[in-house]
N, C-alpha and C. Protein backbone atom coordinates (compact mmCIF):
# COMPACT_ATOMS: atom_id res chain seq x y z
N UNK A 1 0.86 -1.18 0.00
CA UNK A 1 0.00 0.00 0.00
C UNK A 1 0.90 1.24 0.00
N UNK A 2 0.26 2.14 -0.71
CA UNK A 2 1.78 3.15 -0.87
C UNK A 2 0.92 4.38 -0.17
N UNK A 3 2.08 5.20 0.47
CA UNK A 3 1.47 5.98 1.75
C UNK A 3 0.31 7.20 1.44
N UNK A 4 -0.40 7.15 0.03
CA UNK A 4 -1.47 7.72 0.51
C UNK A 4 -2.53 6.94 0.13
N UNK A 5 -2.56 6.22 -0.33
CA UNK A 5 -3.76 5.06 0.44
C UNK A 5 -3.83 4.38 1.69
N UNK A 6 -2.43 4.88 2.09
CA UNK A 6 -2.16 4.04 3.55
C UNK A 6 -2.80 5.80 4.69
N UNK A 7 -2.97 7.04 3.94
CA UNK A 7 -3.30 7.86 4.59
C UNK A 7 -4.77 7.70 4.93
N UNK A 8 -5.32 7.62 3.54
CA UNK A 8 -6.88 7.90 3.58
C UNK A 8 -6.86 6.20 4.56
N UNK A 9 -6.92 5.67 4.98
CA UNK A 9 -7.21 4.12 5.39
C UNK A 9 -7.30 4.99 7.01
N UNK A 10 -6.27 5.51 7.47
CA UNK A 10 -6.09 5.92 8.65
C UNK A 10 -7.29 7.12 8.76
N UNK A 11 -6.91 7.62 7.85
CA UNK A 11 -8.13 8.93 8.11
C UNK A 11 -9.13 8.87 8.18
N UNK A 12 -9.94 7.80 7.21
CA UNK A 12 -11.40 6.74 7.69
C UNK A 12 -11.19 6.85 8.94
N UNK A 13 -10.79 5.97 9.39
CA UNK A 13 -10.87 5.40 10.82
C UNK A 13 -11.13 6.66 11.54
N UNK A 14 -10.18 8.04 11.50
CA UNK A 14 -9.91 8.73 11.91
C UNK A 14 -11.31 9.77 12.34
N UNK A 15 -12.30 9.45 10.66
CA UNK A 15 -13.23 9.83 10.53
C UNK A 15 -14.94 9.17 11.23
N UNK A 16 -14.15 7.79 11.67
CA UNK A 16 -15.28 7.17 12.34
C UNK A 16 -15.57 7.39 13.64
N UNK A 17 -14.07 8.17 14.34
CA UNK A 17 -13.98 8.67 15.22
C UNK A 17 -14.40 9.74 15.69
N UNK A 18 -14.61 10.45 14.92
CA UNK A 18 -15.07 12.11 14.73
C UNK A 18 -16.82 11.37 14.78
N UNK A 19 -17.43 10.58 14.49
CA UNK A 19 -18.56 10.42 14.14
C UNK A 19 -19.16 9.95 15.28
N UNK A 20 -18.44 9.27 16.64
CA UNK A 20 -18.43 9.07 17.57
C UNK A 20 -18.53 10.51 18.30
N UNK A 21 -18.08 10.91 18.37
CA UNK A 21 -18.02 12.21 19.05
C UNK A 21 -19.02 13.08 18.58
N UNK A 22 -19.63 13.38 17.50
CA UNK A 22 -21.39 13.68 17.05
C UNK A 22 -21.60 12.90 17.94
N UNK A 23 -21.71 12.14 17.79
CA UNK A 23 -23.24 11.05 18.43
C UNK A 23 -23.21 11.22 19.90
N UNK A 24 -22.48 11.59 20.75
CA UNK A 24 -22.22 11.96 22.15
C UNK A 24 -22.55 13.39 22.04
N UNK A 25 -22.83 14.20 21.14
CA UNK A 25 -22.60 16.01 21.25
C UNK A 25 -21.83 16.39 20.98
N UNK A 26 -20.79 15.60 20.78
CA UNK A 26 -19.60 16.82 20.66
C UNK A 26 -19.35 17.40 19.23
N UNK A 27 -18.03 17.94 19.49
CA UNK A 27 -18.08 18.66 17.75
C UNK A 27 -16.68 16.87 17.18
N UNK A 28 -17.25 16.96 16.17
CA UNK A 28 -16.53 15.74 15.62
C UNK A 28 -15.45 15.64 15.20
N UNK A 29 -14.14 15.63 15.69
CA UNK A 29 -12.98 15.33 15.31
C UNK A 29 -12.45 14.06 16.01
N UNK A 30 -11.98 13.52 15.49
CA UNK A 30 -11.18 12.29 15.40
C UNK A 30 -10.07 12.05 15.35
N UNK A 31 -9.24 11.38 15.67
CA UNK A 31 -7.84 11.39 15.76
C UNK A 31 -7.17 10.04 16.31
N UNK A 32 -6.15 9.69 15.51
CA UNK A 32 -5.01 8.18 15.72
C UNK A 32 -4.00 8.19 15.17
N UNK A 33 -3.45 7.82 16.08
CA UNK A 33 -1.28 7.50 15.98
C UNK A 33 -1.26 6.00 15.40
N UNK A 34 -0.47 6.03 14.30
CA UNK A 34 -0.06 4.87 13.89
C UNK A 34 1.50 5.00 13.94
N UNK A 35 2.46 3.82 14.53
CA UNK A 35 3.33 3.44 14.30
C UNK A 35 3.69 2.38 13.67
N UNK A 36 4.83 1.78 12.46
CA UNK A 36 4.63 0.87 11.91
C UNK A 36 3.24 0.36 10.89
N UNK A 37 2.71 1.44 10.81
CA UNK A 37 1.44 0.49 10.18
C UNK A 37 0.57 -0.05 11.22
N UNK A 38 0.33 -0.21 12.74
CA UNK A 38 -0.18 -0.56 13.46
C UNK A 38 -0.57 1.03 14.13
N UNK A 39 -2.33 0.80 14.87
CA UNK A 39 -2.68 2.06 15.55
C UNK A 39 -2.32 1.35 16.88
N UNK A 40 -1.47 2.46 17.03
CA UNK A 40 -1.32 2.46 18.80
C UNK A 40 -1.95 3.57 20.16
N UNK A 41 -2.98 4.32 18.92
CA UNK A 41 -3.55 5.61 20.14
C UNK A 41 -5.08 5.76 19.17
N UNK A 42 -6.02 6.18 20.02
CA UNK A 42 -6.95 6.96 19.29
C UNK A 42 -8.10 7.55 20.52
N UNK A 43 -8.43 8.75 20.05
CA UNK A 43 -9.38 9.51 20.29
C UNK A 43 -10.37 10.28 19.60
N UNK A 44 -11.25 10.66 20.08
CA UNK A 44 -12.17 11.54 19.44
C UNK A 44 -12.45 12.60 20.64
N UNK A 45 -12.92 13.51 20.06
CA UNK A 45 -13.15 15.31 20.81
C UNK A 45 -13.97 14.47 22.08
N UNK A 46 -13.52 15.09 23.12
CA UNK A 46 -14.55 14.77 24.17
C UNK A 46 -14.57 16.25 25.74
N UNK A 47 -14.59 17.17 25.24
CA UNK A 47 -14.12 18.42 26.27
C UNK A 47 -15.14 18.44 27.21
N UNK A 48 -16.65 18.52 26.71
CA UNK A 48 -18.08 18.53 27.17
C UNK A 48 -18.02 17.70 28.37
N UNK A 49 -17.97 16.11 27.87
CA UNK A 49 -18.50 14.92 28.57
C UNK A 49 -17.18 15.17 29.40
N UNK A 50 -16.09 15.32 29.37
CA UNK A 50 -15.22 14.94 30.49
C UNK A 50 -15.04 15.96 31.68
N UNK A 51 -15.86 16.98 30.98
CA UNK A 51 -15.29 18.42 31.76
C UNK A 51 -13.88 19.01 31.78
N UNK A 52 -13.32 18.60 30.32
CA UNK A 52 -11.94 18.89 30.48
C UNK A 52 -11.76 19.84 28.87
N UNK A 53 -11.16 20.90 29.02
CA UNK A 53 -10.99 22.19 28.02
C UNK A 53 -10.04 21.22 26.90
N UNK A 54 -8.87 20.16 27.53
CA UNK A 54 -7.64 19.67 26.74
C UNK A 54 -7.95 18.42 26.19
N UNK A 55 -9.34 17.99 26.55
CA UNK A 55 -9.50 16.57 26.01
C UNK A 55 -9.89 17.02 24.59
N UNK A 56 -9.31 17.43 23.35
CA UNK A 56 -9.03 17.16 22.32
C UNK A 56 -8.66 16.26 21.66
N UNK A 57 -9.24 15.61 20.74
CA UNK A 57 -8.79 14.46 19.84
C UNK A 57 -7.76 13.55 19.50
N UNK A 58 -6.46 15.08 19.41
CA UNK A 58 -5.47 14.59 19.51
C UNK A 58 -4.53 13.99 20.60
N UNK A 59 -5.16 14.82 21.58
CA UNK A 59 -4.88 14.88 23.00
C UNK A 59 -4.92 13.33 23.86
N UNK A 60 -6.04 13.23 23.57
CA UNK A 60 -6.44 11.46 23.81
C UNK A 60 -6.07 10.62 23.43
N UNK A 61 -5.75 10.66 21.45
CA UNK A 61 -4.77 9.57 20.74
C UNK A 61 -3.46 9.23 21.52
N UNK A 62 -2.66 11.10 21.44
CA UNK A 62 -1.36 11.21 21.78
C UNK A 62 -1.56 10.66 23.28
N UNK A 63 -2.18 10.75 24.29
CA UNK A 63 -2.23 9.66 25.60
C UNK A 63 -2.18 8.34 25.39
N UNK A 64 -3.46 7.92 24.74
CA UNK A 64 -3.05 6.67 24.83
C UNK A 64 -2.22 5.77 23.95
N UNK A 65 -1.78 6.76 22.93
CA UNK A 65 -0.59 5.94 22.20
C UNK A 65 0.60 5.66 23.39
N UNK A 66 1.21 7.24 24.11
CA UNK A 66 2.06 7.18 25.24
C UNK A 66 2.13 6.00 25.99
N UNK A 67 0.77 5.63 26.80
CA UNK A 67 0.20 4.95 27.65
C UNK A 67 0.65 3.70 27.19
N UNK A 68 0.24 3.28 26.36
CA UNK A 68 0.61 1.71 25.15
C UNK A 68 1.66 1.30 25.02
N UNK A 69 2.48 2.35 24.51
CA UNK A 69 3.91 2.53 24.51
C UNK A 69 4.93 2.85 25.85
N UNK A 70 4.36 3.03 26.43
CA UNK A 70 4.79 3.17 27.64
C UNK A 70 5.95 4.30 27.57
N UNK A 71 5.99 5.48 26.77
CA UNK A 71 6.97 6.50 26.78
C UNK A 71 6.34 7.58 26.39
N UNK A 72 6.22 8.89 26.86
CA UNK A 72 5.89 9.97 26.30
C UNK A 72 6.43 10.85 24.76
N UNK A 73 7.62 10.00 24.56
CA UNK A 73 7.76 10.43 23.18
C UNK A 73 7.62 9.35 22.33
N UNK A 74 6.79 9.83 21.21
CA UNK A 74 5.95 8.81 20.26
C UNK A 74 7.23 9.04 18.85
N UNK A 75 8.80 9.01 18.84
CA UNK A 75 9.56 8.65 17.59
C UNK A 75 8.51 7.51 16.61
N UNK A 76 8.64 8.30 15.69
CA UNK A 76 8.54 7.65 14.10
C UNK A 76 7.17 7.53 13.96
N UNK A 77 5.96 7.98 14.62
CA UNK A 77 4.68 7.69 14.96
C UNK A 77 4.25 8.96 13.88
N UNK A 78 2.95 8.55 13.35
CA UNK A 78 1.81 10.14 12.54
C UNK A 78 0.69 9.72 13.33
N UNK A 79 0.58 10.58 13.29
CA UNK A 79 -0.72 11.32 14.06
C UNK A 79 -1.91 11.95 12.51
N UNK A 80 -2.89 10.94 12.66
CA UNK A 80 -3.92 11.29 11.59
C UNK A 80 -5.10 12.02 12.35
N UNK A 81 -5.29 13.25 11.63
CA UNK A 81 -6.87 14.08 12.72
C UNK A 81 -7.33 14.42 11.46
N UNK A 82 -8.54 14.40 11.71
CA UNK A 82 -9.83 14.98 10.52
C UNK A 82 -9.70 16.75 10.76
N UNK A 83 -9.36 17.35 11.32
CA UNK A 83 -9.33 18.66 11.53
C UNK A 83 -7.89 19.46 11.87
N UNK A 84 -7.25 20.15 11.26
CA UNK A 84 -6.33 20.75 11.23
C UNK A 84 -6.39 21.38 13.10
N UNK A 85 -5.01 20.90 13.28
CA UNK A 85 -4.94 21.23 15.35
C UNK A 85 -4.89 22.62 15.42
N UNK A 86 -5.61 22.95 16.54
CA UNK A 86 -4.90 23.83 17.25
C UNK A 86 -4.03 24.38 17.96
N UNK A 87 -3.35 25.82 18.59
CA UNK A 87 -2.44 25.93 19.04
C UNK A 87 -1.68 24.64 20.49
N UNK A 88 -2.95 24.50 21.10
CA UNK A 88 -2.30 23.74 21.86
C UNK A 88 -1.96 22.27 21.35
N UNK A 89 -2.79 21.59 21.10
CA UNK A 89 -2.38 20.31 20.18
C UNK A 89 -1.08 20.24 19.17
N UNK A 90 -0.93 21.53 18.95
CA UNK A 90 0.31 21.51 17.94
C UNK A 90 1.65 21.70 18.67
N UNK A 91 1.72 21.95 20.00
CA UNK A 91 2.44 22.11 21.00
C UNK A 91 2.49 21.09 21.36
N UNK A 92 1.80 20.30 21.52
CA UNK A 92 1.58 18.68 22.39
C UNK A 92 2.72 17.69 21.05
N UNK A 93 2.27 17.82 19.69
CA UNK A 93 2.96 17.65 18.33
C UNK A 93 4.55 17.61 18.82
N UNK A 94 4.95 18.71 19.28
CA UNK A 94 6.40 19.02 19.57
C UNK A 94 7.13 17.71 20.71
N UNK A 95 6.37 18.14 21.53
CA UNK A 95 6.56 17.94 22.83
C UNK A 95 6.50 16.20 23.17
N UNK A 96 5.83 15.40 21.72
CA UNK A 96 5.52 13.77 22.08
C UNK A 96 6.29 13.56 21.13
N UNK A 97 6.93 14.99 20.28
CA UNK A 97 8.26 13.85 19.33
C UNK A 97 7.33 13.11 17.83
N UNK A 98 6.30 13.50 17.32
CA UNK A 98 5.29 12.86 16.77
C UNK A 98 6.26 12.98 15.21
N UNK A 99 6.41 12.47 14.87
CA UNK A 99 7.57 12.21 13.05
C UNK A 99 6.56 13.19 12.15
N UNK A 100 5.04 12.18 12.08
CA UNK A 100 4.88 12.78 11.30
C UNK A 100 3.04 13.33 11.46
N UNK A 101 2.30 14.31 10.73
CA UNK A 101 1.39 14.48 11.29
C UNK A 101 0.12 14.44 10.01
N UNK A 102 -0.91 13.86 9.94
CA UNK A 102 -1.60 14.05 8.52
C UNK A 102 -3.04 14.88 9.01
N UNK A 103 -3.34 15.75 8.47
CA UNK A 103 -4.96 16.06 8.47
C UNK A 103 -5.99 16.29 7.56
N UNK A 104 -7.01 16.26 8.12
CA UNK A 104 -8.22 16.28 6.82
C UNK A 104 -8.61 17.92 6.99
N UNK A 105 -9.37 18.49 7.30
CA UNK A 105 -9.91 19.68 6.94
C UNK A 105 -9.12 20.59 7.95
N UNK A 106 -8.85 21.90 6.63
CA UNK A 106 -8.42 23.23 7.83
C UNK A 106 -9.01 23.73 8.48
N UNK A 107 -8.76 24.71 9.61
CA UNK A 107 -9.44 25.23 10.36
C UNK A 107 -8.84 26.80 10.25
N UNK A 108 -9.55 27.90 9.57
CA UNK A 108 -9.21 29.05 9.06
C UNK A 108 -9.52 29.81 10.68
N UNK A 109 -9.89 29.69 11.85
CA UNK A 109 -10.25 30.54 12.89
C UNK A 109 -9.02 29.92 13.50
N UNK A 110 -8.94 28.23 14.09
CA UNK A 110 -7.93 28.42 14.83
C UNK A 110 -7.05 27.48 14.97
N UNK A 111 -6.79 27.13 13.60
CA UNK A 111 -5.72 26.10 12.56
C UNK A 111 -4.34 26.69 13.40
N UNK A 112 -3.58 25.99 14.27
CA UNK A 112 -2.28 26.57 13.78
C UNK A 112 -1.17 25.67 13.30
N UNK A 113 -1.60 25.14 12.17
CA UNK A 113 -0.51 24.25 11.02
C UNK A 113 -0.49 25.31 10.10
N UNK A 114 -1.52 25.49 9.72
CA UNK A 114 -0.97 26.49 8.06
C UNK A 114 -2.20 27.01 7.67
N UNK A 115 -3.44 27.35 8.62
CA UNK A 115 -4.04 28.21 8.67
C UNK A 115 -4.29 29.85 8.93
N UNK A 116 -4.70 29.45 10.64
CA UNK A 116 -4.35 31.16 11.21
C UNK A 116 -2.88 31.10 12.01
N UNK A 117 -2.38 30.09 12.39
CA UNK A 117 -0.81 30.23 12.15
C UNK A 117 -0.25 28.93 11.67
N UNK A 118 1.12 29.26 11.98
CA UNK A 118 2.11 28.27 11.71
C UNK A 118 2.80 27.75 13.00
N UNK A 119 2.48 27.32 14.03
CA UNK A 119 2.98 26.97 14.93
C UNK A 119 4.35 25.97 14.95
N UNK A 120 4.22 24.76 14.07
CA UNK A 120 5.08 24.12 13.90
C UNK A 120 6.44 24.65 13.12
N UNK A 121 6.18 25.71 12.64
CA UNK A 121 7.36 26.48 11.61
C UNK A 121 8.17 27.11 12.99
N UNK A 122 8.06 27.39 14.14
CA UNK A 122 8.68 28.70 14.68
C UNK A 122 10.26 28.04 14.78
N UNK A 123 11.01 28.61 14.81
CA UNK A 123 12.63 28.20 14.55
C UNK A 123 12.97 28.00 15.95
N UNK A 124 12.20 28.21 16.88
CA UNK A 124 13.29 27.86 18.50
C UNK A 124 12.46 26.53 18.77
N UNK A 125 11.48 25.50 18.10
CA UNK A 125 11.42 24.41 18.08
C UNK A 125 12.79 23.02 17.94
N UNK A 126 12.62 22.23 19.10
CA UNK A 126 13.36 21.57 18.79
C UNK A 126 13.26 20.14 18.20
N UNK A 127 12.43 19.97 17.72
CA UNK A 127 11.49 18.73 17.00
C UNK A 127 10.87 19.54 15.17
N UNK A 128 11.06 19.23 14.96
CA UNK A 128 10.49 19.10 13.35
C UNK A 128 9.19 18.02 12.91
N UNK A 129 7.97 18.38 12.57
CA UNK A 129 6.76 17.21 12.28
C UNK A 129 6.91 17.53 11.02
N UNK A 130 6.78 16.60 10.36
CA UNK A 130 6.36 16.46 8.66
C UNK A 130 4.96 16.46 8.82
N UNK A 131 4.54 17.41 7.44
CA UNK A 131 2.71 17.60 7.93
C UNK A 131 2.25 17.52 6.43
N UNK A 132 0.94 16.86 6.14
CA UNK A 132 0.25 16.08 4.55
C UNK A 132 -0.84 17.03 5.62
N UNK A 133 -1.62 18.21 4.80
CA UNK A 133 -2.96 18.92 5.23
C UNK A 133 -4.12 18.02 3.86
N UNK A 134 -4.92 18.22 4.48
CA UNK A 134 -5.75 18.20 3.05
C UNK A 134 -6.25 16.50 2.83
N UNK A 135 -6.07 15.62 3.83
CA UNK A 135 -6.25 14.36 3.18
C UNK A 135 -7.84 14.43 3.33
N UNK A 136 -8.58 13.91 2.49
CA UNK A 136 -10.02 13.68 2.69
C UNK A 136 -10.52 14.73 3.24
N UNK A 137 -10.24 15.90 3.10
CA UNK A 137 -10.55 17.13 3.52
C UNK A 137 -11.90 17.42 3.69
N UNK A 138 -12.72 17.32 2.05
CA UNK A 138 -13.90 17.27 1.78
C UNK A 138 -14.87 16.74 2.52
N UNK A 139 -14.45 15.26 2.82
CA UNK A 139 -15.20 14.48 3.76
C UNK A 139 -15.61 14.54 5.09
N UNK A 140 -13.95 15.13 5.60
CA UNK A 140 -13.88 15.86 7.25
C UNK A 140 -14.23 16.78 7.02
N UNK A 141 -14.44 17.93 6.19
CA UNK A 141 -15.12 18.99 6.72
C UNK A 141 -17.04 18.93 6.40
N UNK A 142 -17.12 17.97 6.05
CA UNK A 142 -18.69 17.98 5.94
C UNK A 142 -19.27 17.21 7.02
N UNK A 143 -18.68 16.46 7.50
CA UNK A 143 -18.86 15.86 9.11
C UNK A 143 -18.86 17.42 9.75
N UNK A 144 -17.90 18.01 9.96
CA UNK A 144 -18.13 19.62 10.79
C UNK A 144 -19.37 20.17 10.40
N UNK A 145 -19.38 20.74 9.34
CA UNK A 145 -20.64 21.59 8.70
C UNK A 145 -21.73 20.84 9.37
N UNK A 146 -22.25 19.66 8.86
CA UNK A 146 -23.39 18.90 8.88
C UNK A 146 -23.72 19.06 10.43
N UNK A 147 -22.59 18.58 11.36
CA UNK A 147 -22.90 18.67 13.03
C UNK A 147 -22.90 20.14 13.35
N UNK A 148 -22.68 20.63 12.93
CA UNK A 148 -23.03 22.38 12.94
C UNK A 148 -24.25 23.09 12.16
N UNK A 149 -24.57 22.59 11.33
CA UNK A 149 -26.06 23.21 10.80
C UNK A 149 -27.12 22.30 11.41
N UNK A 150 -26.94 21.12 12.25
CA UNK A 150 -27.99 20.32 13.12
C UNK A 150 -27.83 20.60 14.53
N UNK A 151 -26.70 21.53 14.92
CA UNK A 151 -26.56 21.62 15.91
C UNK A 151 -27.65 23.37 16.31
N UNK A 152 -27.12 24.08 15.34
CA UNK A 152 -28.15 25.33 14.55
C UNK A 152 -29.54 24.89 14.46
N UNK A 153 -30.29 24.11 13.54
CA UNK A 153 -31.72 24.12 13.60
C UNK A 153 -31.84 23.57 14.90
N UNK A 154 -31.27 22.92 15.54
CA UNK A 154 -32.04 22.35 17.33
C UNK A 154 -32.43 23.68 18.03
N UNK A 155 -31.22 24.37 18.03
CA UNK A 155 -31.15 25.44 19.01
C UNK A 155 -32.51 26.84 18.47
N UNK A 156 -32.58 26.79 17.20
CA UNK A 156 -33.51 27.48 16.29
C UNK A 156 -35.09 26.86 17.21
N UNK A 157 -35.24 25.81 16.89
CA UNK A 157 -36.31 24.92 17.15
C UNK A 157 -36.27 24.94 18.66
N UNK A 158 -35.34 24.95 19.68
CA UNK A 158 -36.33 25.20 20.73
C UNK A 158 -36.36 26.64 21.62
N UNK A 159 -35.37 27.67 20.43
CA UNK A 159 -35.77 28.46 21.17
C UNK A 159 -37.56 29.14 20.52
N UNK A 160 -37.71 28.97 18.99
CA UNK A 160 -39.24 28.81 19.04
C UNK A 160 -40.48 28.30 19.82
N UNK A 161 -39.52 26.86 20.15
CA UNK A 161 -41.09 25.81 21.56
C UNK A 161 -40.79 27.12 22.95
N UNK A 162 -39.97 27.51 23.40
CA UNK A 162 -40.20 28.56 23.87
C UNK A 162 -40.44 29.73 23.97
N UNK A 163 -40.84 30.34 22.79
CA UNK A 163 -41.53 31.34 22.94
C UNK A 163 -43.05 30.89 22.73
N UNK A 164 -43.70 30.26 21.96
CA UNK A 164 -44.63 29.18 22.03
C UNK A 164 -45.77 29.86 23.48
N UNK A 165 -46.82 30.49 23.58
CA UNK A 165 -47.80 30.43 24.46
C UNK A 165 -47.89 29.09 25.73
N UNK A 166 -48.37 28.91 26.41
CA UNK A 166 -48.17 27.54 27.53
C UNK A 166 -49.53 27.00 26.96
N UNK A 167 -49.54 25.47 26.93
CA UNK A 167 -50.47 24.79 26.20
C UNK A 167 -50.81 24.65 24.78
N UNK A 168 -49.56 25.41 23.94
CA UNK A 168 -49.51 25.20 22.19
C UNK A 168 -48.68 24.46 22.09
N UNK A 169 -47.93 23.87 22.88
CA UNK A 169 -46.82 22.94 22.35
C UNK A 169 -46.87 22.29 21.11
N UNK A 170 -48.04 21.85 20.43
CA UNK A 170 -48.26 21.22 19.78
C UNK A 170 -48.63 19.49 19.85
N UNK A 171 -48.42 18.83 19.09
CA UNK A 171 -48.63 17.25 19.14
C UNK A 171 -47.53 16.43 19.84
């Protein structure tokens, strides 16, 4: 399998993960470390349900790949996410040693791969990630949209049942 069919394979997955995380509420991103061709981490967005601001996608992969591996730096490992990271996740990138990093859709508000910044470019880094943006892009970003324009008509829809008279509820 030559490595971008070996991308999109990961990024599925990556994407089934994100789909998990809809189905709980959350906003859907997905995310898994493969080393060797084997997944050794995965998560999906979970900030809501855990009560935690850092439980990000990547955040959870990059744990429990650690955890698995039993070392906090993940050498020779990619990290596949349906959504281009943010500042802190891209810091976490540095900091677990991650080789290499692939994603599906940018994030123009608060991308910092090669959106609204470049985090991984700054020169007093001492780790270097190789980064593929754009895999299945299309796909991951319509998982976003879609859980965002259903997340929109709910909120539409009940703030109407409440304004609603008492006893029109309807059927």
């Amino acid at each position: 399998m030559n490595v971008a069919d070996e991308d999109q394979k990961w990024m599925r997955h990556a994407m089934e993960l994100a789909q998990q995380a809809a189905e709980v509420g959350e906003v859907p991103v997905g995310a898994v470390v493969v080393y060797n061709g084997e997944m050794i981490g995965q998560g999906f967005n979970h900030p809501i349900g855990r009560h935690d601001p850092s439980a990000h996608a990547e955040m959870l992969a990059l744990r429990d790949a650690a955890v698995r591996v039993g070392n906090y730096r993940l050498l020779g490992a990619t990290l596949y996410v349906t959504l281009e990271p943010c500042p802190m996740c891209a810091g976490l990138l540095v900091h677990s040693r991650i080789q290499r990093l692939v994603f599906g859709a940018s994030d123009a508000k608060t991308g910092a791969i090669e959106s609204a910044m470049r985090l991984l470019e700054h020169p007093s880094h001492n780790h270097k990630v190789e980064v593929m943006g754009g895999v299945l892009a299309e796909q991951c970003g319509k998982l976003l949209s879609d859980f965002f324009r259903a997340r929109r008509a709910q909120i539409k829809a009940e703030k109407a049942l409440r304004k609603q008279p008492d006893g029109l509820q309807g059927d």
